[in-house]
Structure formats: C-alpha cells, structure tokens
N, C-alpha and C. Protein backbone atom coordinates (compact mmCIF):
# COMPACT_ATOMS: atom_id res chain seq x y z
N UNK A 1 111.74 -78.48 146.82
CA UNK A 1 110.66 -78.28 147.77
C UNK A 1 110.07 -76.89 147.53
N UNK A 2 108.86 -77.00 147.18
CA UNK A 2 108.25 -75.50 147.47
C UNK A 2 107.51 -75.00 148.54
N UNK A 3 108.03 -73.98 148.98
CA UNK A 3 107.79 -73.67 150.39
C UNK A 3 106.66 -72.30 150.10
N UNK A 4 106.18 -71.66 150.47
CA UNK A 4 105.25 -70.33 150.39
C UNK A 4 105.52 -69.39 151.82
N UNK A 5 105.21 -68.15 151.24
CA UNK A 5 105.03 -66.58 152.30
C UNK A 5 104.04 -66.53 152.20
N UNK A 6 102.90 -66.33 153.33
CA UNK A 6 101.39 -66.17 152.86
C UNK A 6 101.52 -64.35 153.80
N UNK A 7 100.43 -63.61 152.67
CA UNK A 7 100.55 -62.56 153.16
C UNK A 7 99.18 -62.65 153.69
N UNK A 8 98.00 -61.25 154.77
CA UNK A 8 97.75 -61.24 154.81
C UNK A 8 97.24 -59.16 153.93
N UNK A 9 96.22 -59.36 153.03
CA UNK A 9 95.73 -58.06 152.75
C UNK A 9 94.14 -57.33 153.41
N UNK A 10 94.25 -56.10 153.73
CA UNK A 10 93.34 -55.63 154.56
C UNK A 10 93.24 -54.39 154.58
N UNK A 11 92.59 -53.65 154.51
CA UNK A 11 92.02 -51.73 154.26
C UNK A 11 93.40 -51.29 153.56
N UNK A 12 94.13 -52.00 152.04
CA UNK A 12 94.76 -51.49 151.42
C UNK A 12 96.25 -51.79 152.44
N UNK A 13 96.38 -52.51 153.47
CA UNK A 13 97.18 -53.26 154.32
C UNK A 13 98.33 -54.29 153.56
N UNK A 14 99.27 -54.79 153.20
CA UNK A 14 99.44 -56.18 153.27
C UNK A 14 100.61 -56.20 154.72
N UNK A 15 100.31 -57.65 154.83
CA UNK A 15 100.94 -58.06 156.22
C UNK A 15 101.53 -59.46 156.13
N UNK A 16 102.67 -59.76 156.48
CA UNK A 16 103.54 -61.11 156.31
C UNK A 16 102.69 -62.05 157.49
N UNK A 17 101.73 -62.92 157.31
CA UNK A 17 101.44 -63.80 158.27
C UNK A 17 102.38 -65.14 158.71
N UNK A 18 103.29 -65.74 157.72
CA UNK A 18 103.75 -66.90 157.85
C UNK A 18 104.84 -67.18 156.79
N UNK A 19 105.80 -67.61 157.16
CA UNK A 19 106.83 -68.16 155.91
C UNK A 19 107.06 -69.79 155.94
N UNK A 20 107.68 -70.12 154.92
CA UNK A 20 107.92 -71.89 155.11
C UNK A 20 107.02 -72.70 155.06
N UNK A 21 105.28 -71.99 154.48
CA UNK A 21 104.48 -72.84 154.90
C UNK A 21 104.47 -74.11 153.86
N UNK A 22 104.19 -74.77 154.40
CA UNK A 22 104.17 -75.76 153.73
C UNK A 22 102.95 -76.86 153.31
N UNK A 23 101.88 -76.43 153.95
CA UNK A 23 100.61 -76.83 154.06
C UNK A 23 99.84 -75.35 154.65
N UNK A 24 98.12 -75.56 153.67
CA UNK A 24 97.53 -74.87 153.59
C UNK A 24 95.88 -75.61 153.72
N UNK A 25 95.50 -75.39 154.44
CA UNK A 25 93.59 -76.50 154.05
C UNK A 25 92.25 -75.28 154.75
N UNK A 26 91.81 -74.99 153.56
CA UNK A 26 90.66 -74.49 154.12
C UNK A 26 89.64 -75.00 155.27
N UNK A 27 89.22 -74.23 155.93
CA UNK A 27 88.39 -74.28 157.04
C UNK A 27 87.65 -73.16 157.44
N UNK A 28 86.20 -73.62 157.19
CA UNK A 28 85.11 -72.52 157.96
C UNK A 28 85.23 -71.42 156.77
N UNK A 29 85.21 -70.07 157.42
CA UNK A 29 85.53 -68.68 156.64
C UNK A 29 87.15 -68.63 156.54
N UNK A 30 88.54 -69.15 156.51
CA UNK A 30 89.44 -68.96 156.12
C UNK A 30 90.67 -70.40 156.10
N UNK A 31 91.77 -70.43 156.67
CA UNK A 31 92.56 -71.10 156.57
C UNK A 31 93.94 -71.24 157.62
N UNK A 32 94.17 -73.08 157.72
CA UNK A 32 95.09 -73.63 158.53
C UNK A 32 96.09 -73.21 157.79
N UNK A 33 97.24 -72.85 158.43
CA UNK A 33 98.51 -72.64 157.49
C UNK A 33 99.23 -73.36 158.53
N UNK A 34 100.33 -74.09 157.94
CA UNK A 34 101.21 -75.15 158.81
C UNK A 34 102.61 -74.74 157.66
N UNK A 35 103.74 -74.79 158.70
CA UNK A 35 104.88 -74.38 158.27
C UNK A 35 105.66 -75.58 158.40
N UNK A 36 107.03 -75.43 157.76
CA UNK A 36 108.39 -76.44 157.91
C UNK A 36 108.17 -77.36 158.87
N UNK A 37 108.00 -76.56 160.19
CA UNK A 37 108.44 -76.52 161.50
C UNK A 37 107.26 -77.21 161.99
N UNK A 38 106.35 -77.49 161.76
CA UNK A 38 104.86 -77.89 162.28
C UNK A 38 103.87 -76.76 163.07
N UNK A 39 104.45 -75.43 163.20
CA UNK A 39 103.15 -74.75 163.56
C UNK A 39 102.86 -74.20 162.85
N UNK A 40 101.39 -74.22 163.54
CA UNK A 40 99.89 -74.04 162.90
C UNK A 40 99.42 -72.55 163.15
N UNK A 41 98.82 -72.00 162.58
CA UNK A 41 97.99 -70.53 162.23
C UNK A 41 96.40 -71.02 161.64
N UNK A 42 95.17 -70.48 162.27
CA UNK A 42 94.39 -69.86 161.91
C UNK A 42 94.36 -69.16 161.16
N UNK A 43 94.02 -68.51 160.38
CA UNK A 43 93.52 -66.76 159.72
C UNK A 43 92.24 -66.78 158.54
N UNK A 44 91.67 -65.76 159.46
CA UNK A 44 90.23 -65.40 158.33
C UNK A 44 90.45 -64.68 157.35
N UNK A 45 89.91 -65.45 156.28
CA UNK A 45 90.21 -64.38 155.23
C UNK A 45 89.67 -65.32 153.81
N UNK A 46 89.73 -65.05 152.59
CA UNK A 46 89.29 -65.98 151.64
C UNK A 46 90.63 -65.23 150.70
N UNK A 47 90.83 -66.65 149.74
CA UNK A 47 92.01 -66.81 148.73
C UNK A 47 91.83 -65.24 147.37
N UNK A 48 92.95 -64.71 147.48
CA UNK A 48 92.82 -63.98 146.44
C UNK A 48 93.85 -63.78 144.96
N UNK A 49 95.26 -64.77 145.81
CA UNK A 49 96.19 -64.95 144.62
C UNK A 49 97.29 -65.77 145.43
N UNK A 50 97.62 -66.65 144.33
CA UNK A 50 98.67 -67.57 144.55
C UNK A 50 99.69 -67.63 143.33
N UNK A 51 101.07 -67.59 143.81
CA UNK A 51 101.96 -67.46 142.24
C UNK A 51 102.88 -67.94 142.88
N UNK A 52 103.21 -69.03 142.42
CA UNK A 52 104.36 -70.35 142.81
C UNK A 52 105.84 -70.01 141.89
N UNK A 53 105.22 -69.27 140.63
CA UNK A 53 106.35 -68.79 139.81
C UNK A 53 107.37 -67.98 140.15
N UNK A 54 106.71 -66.68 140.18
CA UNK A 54 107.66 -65.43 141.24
C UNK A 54 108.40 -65.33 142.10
N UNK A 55 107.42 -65.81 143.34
CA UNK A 55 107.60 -65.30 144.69
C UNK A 55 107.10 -66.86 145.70
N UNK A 56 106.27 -67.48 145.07
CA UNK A 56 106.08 -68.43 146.19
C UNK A 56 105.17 -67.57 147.16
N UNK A 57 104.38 -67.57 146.79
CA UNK A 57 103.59 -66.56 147.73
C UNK A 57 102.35 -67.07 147.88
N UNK A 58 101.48 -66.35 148.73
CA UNK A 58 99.77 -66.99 148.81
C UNK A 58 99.15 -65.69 149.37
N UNK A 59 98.34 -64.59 148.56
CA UNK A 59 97.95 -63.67 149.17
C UNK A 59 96.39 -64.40 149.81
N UNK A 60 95.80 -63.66 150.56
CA UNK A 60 94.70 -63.85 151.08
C UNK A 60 94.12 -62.71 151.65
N UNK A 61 93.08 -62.49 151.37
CA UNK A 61 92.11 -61.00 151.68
C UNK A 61 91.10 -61.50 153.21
N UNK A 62 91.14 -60.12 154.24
CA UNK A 62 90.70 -60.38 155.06
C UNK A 62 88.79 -60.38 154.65
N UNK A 63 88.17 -61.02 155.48
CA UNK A 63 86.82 -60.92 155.07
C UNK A 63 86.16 -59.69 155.31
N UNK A 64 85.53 -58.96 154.56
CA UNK A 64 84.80 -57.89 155.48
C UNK A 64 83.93 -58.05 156.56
C-alpha cells in the first residue's frame, strides 16, 4: 500500500498538513486530501513535487 505525507510550503515555510493520505483530487485552486481513516482536508495551494520513491511525500505550494 502506498500511503503519502503531504506537506504544505509557504514564505520559505514547510508544514506537515496530513499523513496516511491515501487519496488526493484536485478541486477549484487546490486539493481534497483523504487519509486511511476517511478524513478529509481542504488546502489551497497548487502541486509542486511528488516522490513516491524516497519519502512518499506530496509537496504542494501555497498560492500567492
């Protein structure tokens, strides 16, 4: 199972928004993030790096 950490990055910021997610679907200016567990997150922001190799991770940049 691959699971993801989505961070959030911002004025040189990064910030842990979510772990376990397990679903991701764009919407509007940013993105649903849904975890293991079934809750759901909002967050604005647009895609700036994803690496399934490493870390399992999903960065995302806040919008200006």
């Amino acid at each position: 199972m691959c699971l993801s950490t989505v961070y959030l990055t911002s004025n040189g910021q990064v910030e842990k928004i979510m772990q376990d997610v397990a679903k991701m679907e764009s919407k509007d200016d940013g993105f649903i993030l849904e975890n293991l567990f079934g809750e759901n997150k909002f967050i604005k922001g647009q895609l700036k790096k994803v690496d399934f190799i490493q870390d399992n991770s999903v960065i995302l940049e806040d919008n200006p």
